[in-house]
N, C-alpha and C. Protein backbone atom coordinates (compact mmCIF):
# COMPACT_ATOMS: atom_id res chain seq x y z
N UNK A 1 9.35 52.80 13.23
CA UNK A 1 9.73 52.33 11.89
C UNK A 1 9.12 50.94 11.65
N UNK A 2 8.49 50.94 10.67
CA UNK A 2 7.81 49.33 10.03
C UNK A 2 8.65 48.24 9.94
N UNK A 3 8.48 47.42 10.64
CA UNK A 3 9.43 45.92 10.51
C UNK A 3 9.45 45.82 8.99
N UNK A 4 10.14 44.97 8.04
CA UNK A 4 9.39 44.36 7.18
C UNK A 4 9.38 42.98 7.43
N UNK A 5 7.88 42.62 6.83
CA UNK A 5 7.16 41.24 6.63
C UNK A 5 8.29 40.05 6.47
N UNK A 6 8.40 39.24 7.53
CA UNK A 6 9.64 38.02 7.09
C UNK A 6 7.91 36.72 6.41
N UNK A 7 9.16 36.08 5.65
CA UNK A 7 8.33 35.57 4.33
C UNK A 7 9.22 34.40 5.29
N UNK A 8 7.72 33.40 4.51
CA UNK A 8 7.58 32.26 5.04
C UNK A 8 8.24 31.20 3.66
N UNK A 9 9.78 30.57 4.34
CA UNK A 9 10.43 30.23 3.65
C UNK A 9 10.30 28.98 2.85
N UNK A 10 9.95 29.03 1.59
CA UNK A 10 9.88 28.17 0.22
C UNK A 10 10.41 26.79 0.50
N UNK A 11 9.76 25.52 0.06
CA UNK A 11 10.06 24.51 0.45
C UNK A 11 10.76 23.52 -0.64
N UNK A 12 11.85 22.91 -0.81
CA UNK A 12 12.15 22.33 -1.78
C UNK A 12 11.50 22.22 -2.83
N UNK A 13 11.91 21.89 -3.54
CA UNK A 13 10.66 21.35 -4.73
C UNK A 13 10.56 19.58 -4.65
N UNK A 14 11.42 18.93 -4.43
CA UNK A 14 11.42 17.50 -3.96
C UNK A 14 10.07 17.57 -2.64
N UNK A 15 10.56 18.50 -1.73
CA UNK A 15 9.93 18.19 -0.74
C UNK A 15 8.09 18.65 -0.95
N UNK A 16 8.13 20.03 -2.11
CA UNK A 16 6.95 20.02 -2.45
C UNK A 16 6.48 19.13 -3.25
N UNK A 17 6.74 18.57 -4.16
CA UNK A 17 6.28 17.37 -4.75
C UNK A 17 5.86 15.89 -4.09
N UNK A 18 6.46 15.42 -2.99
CA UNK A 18 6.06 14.52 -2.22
C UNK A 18 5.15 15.55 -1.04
N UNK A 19 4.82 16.37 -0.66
CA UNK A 19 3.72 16.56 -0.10
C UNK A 19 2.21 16.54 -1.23
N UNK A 20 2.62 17.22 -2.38
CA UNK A 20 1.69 16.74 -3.19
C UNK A 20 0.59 15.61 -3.41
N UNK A 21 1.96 14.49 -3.53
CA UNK A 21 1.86 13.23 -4.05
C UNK A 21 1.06 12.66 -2.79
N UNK A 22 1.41 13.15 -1.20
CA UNK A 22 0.64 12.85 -0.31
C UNK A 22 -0.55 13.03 -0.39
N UNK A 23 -0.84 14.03 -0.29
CA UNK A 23 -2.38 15.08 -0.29
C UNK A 23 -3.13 14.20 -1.43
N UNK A 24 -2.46 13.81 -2.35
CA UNK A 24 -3.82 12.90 -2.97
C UNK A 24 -4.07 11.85 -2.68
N UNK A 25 -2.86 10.92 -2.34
CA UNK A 25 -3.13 9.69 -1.49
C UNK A 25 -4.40 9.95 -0.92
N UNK A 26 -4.25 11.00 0.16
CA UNK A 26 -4.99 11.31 1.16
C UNK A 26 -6.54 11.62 0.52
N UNK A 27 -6.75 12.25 -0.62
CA UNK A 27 -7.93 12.75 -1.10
C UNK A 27 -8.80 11.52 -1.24
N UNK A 28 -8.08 10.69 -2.33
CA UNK A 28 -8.38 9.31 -3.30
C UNK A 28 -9.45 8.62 -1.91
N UNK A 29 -7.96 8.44 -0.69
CA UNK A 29 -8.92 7.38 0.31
C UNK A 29 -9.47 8.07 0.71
N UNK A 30 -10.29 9.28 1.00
CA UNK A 30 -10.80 9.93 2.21
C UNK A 30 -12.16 10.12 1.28
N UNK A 31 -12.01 10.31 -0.24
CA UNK A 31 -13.84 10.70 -1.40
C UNK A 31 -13.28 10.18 -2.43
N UNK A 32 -12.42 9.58 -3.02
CA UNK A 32 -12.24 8.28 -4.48
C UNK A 32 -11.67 9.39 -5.21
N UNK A 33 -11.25 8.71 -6.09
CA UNK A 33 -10.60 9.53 -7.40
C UNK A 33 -11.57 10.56 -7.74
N UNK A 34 -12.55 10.38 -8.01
CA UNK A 34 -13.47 11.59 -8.38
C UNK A 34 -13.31 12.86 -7.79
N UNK A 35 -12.65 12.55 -6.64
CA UNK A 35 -12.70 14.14 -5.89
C UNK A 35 -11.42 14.81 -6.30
N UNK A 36 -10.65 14.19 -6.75
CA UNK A 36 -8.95 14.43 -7.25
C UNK A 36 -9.22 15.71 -8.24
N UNK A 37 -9.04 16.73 -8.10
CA UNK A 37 -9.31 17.59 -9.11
C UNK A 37 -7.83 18.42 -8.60
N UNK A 38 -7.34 19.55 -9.78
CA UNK A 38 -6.18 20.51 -9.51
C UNK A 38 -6.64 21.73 -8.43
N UNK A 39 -8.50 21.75 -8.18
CA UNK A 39 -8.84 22.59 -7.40
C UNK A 39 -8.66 22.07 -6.00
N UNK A 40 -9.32 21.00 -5.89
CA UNK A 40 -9.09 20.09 -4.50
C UNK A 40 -7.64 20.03 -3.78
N UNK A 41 -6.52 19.78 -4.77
CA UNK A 41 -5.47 18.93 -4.54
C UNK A 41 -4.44 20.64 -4.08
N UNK A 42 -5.07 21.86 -5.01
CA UNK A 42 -4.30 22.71 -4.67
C UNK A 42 -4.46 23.16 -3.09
N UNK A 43 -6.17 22.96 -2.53
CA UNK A 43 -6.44 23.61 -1.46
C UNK A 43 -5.94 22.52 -0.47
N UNK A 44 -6.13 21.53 -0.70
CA UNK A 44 -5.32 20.48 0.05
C UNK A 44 -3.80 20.65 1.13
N UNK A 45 -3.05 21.57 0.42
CA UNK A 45 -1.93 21.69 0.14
C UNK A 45 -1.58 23.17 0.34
N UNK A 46 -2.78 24.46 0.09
CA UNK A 46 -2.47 25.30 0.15
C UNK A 46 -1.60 25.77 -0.59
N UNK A 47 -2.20 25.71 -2.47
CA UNK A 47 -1.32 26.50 -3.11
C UNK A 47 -2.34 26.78 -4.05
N UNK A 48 -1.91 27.51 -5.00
CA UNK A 48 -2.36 28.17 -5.74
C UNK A 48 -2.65 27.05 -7.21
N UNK A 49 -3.93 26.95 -7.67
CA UNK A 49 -3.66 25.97 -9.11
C UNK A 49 -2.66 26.29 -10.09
N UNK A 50 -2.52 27.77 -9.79
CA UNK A 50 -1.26 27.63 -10.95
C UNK A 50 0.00 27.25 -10.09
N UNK A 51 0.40 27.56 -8.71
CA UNK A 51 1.65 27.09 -8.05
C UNK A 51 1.64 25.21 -8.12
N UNK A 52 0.33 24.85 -7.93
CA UNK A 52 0.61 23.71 -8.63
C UNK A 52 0.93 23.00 -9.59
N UNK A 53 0.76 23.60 -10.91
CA UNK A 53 1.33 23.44 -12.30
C UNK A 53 2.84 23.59 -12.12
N UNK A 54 3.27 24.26 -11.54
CA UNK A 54 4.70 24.36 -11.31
C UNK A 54 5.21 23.36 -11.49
N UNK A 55 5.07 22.86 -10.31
CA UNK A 55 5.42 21.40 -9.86
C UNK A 55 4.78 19.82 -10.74
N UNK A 56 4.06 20.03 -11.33
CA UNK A 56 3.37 19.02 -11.94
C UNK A 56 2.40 19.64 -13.34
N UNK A 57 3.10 19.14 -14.52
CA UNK A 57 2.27 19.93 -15.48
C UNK A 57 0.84 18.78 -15.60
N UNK A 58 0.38 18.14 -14.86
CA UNK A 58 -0.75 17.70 -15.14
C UNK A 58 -1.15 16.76 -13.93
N UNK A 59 -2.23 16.71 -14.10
CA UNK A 59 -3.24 15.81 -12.80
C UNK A 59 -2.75 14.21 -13.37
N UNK A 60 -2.42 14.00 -14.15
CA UNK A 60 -1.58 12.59 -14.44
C UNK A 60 -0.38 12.45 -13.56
N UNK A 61 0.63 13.71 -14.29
CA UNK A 61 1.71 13.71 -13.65
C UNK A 61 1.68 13.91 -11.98
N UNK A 62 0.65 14.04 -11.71
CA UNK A 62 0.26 13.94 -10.24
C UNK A 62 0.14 12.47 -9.76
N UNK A 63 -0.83 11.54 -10.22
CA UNK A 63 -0.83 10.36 -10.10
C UNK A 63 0.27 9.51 -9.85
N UNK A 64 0.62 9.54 -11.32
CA UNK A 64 1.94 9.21 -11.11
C UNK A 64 2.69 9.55 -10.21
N UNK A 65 3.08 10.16 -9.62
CA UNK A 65 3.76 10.54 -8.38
C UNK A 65 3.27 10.10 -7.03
N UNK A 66 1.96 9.93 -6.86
CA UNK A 66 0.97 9.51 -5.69
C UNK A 66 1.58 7.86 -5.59
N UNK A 67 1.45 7.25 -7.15
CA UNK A 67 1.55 6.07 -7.31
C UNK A 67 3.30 5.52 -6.53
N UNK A 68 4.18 6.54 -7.23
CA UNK A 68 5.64 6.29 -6.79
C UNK A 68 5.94 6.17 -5.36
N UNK A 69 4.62 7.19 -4.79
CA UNK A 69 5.03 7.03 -3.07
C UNK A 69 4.30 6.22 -2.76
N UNK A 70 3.15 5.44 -3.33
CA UNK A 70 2.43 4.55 -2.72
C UNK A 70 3.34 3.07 -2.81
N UNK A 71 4.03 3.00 -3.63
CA UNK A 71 4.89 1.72 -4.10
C UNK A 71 6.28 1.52 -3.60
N UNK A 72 6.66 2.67 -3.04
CA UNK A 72 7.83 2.91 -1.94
C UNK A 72 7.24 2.80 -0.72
N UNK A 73 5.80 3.04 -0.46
CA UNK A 73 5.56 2.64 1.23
C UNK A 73 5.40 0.96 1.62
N UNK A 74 4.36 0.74 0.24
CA UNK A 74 4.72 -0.89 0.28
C UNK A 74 5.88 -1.68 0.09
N UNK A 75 6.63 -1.15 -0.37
CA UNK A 75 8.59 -2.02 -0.74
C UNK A 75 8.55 -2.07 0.67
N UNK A 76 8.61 -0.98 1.25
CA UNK A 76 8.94 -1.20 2.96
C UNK A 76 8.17 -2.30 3.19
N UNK A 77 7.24 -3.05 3.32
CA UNK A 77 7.05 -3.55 3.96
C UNK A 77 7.53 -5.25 3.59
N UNK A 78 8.50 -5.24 2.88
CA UNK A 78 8.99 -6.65 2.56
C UNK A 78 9.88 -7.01 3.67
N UNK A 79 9.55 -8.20 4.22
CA UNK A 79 11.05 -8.14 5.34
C UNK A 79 12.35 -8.86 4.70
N UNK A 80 13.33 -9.49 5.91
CA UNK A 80 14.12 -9.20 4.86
C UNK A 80 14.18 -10.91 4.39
N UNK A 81 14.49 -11.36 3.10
CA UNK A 81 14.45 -12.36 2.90
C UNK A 81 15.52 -13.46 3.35
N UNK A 82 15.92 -13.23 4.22
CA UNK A 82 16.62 -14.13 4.79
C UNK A 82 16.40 -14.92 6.15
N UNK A 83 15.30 -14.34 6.12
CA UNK A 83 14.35 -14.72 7.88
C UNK A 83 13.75 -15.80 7.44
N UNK A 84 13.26 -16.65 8.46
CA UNK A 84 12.78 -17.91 8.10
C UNK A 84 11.55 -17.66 7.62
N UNK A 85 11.01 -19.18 6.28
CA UNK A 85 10.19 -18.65 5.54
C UNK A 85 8.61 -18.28 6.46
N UNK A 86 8.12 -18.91 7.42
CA UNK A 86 7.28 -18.83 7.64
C UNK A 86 6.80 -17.63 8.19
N UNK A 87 7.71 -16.64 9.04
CA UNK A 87 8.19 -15.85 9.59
C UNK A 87 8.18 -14.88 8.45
N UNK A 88 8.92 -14.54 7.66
CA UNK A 88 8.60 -13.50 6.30
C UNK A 88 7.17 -13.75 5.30
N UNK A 89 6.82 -14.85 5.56
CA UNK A 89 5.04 -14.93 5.65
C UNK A 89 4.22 -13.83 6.13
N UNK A 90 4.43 -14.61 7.36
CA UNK A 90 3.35 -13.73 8.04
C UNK A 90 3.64 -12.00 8.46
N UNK A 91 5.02 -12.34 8.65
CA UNK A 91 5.41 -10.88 8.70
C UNK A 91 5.23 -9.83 7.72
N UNK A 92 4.99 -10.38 6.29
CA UNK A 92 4.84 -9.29 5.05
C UNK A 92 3.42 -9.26 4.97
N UNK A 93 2.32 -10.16 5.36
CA UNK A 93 1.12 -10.18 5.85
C UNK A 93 0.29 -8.97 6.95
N UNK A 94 1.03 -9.03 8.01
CA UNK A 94 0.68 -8.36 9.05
C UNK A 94 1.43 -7.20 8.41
N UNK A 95 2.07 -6.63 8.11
CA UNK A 95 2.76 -5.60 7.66
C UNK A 95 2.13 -4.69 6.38
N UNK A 96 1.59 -5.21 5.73
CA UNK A 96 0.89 -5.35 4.46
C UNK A 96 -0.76 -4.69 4.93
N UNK A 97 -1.25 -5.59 5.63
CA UNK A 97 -2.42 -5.60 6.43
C UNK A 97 -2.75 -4.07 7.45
N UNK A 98 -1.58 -4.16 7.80
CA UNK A 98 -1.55 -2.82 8.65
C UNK A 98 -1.43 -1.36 7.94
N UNK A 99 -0.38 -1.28 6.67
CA UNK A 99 -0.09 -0.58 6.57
C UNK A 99 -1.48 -0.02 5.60
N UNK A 100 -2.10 -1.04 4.26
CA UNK A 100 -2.82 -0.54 3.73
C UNK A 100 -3.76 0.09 4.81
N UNK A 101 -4.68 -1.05 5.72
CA UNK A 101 -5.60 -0.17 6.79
C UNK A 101 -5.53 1.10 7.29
N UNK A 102 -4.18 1.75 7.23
CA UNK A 102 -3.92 3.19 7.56
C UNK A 102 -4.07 3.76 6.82
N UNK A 103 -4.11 3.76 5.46
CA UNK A 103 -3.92 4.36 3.90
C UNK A 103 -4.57 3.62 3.31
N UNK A 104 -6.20 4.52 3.07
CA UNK A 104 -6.66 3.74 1.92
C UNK A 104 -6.64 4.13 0.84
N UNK A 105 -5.55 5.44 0.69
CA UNK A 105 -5.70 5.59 -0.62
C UNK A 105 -4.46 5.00 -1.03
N UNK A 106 -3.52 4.06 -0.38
CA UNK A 106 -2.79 3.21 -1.00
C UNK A 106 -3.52 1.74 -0.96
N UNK A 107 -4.28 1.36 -0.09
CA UNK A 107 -5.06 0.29 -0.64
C UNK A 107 -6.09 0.39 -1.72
N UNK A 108 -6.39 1.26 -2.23
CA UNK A 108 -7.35 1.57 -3.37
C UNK A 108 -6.53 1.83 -4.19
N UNK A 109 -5.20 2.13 -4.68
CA UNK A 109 -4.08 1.66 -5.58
C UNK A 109 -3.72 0.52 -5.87
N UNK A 110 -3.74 -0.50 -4.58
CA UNK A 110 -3.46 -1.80 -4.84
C UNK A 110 -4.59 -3.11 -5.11
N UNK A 111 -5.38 -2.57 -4.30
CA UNK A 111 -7.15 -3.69 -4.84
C UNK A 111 -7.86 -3.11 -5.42
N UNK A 112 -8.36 -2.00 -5.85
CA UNK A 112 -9.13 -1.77 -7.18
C UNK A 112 -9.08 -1.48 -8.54
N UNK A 113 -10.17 -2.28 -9.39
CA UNK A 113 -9.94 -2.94 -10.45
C UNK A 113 -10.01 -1.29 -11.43
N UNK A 114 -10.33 -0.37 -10.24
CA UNK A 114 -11.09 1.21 -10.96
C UNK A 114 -9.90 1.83 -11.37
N UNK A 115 -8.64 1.50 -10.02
CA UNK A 115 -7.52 1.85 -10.23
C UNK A 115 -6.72 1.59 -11.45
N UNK A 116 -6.61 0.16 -11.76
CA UNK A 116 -5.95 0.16 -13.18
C UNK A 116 -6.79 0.33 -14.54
N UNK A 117 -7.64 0.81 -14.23
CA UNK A 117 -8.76 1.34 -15.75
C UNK A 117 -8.31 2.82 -15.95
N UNK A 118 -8.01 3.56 -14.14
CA UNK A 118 -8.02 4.86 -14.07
C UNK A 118 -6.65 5.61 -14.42
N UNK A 119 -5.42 5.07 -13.77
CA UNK A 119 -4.45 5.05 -13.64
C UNK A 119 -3.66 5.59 -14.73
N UNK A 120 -2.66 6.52 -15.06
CA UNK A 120 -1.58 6.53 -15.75
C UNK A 120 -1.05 5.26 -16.69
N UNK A 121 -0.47 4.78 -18.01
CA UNK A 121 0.01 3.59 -18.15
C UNK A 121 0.87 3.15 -17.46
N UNK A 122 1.54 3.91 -17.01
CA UNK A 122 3.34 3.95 -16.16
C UNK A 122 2.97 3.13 -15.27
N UNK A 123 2.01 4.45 -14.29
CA UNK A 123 2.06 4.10 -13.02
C UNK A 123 1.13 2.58 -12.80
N UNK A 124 0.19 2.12 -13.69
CA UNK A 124 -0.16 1.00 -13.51
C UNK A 124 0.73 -0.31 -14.37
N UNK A 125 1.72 0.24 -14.57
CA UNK A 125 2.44 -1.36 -15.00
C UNK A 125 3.40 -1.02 -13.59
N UNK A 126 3.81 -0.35 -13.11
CA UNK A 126 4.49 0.18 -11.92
C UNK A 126 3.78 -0.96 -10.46
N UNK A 127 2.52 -0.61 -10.83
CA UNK A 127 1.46 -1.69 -9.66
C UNK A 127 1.53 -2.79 -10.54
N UNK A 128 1.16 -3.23 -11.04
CA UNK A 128 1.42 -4.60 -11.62
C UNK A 128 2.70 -5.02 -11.57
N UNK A 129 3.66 -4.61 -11.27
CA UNK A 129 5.05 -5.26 -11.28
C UNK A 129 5.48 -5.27 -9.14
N UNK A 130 4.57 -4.20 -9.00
CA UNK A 130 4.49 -4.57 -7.68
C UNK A 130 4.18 -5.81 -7.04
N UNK A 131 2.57 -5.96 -8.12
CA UNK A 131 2.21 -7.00 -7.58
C UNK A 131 2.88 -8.42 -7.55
N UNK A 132 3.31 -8.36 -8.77
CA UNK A 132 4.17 -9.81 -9.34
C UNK A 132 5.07 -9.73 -7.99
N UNK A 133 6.05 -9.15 -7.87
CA UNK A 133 7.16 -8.75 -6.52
C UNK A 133 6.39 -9.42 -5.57
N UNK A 134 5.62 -8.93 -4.78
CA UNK A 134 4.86 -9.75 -3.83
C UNK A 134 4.27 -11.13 -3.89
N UNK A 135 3.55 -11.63 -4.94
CA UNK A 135 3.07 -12.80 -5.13
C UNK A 135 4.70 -13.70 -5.14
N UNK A 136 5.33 -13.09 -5.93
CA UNK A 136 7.10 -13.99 -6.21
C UNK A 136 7.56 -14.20 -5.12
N UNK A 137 7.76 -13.34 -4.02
CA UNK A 137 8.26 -13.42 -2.44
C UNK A 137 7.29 -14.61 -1.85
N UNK A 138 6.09 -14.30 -1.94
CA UNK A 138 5.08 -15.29 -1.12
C UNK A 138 5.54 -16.73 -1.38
N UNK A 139 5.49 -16.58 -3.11
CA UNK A 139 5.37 -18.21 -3.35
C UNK A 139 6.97 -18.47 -2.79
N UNK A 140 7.84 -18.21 -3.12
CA UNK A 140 9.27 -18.20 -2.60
C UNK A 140 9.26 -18.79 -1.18
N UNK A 141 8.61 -17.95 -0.34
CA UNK A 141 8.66 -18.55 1.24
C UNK A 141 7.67 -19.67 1.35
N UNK A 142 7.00 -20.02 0.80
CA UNK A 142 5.93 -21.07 0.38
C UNK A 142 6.74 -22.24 0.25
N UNK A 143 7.36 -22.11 -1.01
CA UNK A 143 8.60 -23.29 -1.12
C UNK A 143 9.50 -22.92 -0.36
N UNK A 144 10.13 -22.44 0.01
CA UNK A 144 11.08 -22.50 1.08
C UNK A 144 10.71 -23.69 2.27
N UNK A 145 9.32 -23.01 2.97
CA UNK A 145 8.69 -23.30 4.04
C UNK A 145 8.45 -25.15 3.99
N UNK A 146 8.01 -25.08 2.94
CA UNK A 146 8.11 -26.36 2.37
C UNK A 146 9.15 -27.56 2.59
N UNK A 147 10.08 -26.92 1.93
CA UNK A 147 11.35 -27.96 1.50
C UNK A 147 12.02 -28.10 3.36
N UNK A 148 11.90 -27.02 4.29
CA UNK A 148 12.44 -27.11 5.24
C UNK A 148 11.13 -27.48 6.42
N UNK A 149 9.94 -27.86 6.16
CA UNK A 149 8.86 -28.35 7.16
C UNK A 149 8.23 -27.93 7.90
N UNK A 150 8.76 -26.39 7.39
CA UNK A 150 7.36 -25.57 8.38
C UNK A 150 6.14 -24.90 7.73
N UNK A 151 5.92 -25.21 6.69
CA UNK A 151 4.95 -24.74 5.85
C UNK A 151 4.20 -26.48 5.25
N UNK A 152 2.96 -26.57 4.97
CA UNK A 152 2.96 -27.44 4.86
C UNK A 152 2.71 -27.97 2.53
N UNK A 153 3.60 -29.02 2.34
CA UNK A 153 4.03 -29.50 1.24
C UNK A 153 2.92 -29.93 0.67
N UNK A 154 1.80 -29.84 0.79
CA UNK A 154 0.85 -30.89 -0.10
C UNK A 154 -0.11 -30.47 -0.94
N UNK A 155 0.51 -29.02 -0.77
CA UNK A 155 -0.14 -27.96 -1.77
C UNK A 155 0.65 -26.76 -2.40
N UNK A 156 0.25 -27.11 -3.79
CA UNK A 156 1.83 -26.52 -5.21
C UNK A 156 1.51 -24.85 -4.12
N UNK A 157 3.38 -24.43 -4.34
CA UNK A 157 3.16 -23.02 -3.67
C UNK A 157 2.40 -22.37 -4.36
N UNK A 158 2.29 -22.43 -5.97
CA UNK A 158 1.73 -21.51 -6.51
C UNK A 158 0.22 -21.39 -6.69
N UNK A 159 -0.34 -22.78 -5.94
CA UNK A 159 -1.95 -22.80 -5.42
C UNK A 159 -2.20 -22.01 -3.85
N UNK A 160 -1.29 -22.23 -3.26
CA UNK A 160 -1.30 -22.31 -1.75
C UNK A 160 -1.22 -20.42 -1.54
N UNK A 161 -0.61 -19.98 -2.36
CA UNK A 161 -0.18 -18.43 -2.66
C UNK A 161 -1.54 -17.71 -2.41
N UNK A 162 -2.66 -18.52 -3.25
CA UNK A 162 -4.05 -17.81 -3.57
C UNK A 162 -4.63 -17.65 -2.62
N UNK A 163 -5.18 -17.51 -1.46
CA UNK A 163 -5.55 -17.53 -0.27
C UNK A 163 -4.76 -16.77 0.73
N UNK A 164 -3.31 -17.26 0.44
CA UNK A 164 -2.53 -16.13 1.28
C UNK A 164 -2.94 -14.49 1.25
N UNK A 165 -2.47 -14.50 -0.48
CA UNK A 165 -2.92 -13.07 -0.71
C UNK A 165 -4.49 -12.70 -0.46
N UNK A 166 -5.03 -13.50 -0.36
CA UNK A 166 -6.77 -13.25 -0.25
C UNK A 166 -6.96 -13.16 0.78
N UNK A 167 -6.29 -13.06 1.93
CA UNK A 167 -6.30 -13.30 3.46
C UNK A 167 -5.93 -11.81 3.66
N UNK A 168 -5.13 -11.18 3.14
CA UNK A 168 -3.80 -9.93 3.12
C UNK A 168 -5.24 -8.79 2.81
N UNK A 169 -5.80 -9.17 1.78
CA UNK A 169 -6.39 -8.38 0.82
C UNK A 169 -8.03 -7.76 1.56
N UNK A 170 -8.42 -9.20 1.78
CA UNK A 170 -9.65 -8.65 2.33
C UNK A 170 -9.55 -8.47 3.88
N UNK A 171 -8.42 -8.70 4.88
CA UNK A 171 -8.35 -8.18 6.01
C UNK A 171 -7.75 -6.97 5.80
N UNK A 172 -7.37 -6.22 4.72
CA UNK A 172 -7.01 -5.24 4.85
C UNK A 172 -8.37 -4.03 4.57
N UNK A 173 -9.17 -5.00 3.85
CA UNK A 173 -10.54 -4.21 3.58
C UNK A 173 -11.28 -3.98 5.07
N UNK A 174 -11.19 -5.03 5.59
CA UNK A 174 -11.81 -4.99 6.69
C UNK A 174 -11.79 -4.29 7.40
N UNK A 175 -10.60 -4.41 7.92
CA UNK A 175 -9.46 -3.30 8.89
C UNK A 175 -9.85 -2.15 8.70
N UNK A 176 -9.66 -1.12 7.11
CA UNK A 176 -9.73 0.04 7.15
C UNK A 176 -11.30 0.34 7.26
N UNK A 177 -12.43 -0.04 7.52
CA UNK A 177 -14.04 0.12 7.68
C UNK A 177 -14.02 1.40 9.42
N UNK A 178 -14.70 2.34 8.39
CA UNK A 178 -14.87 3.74 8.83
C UNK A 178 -15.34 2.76 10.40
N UNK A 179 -15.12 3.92 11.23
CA UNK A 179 -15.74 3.46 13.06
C UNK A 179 -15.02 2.20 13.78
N UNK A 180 -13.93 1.53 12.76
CA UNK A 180 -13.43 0.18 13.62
C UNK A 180 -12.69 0.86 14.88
N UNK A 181 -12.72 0.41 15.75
CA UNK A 181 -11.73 1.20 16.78
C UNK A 181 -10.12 0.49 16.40
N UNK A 182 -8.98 0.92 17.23
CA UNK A 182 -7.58 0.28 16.63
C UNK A 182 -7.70 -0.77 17.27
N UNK A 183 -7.83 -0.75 18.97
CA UNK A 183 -7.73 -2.45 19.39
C UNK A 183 -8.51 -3.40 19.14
N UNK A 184 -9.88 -3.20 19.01
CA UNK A 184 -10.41 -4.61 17.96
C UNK A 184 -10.19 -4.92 16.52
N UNK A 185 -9.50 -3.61 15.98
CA UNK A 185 -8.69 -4.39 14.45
C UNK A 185 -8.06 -4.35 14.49
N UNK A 186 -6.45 -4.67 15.78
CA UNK A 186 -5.69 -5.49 15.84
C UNK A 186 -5.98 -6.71 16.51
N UNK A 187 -6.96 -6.65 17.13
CA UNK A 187 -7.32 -8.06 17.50
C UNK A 187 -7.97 -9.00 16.46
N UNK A 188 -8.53 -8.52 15.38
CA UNK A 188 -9.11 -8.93 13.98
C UNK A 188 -7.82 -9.55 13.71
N UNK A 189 -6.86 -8.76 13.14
CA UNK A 189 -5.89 -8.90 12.21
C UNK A 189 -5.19 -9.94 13.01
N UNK A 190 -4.73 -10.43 14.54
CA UNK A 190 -4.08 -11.15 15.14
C UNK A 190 -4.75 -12.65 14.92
N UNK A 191 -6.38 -12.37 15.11
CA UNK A 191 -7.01 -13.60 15.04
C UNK A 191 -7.11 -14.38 13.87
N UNK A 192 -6.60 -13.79 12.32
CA UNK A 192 -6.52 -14.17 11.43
C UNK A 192 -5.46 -14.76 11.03
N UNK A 193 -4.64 -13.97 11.19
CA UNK A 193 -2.95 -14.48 10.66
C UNK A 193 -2.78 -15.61 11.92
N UNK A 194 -3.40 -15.78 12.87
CA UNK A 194 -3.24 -16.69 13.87
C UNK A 194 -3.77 -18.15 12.68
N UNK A 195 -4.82 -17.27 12.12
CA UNK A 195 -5.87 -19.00 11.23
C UNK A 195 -4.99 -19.40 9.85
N UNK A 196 -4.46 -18.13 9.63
CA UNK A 196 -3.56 -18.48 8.33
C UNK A 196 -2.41 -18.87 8.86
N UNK A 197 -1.97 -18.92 10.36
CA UNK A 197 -0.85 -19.78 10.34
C UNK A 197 -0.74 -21.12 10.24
N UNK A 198 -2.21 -21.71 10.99
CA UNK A 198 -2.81 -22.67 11.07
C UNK A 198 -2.86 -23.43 9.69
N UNK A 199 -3.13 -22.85 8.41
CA UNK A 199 -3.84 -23.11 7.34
C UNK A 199 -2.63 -23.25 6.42
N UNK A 200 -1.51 -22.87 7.08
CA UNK A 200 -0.16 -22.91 6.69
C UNK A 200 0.43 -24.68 7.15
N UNK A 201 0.42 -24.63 8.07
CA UNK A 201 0.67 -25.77 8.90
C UNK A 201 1.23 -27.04 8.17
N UNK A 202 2.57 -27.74 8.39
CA UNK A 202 2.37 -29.04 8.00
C UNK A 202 1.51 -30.26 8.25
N UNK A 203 0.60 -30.37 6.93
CA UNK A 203 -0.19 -31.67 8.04
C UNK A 203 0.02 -32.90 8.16
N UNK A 204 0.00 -33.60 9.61
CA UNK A 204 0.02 -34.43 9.98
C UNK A 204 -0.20 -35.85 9.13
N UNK A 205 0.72 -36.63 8.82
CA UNK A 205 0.80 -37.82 8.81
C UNK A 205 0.40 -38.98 9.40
């Protein structure tokens, strides 16, 4: 007598929608937005273009969703603000640094200029309010660091900020460069935030 066929059991729809939202992350960094198509993103994923419509009536409404998980992986990486300032410095730095280098299709959400030309309206005031969030924390531990002497005072936080983030930004470019092996770009990333601690420094009187 013929078994019948056990069916391979259906996955949330939450849970299919954030695999979605993955798979393009994943596309974006691995061949740029251009490769983002409903054909790509379905085989990605292993569904059907129309099982994808299901879930998302449009390659926007896809974005948007890529964008929501890309902006929840970075929230994680805020520590918590009650740690000393210099310390939630560097820690949202190295954290920041690391995480885009693993994901470039969440660092190509957050540093390119292609991204907010390309982007959903939502999902790019969504990154722009990200960004503000981060620059606001920085300068925050900036003055903090300041007023209590471990950061050094002789430069407005909100000058001193610019470099921080420019430190974050292009070691994170660095980092993710196809062929780096992991232990010399953590040894990159150590030797830097080592110079930006430096560059942090109260100076001497």
């Amino acid at each position: 007598m013929e078994q019948p066929r056990k069916q391979t059991p259906r996955k949330p729809a939450a849970a299919r929608r954030e695999e979605v939202a993955q798979a393009a992350l994943r596309l974006i960094g691995a061949q740029g937005l251009s490769a983002l198509t409903t054909a790509t993103l379905a085989a990605e994923v292993g569904l059907t273009t129309g099982a994808l419509f299901r879930h998302f009536p449009s390659l926007d409404a896809v974005l948007a969703a890529a964008v929501a998980t890309a902006t929840a992986r970075v929230e994680s990486t805020f520590p918590a603000p009650d740690a000393p300032p210099l310390d939630r410095l560097l820690d949202l730095a190295e954290r920041r640094v690391r995480l885009l280098a693993g994901e470039p299709g969440i660092a190509w959400m957050l540093r390119s200029e292609q991204a907010l030309l390309s982007l959903p309206e939502g999902a790019v005031a969504e990154l722009r309010a990200l960004g503000r969030r981060s620059r606001d924390f920085l300068v925050a531990a900036i003055r903090d660091g300041a007023r209590e002497a471990s950061i050094r005072a002789d430069i407005a936080p909100e000058i001193l900020v610019v470099p921080v983030l420019g430190t974050i930004h292009t070691l994170a470019g660095l980092s993710a460069m196809h062929g780096r092996r992991r232990r010399a770009r953590d040894q990159e990333i150590e030797k830097v935030l080592d110079a930006l601690r430096r560059l942090l420094a109260p100076v001497a009187r």
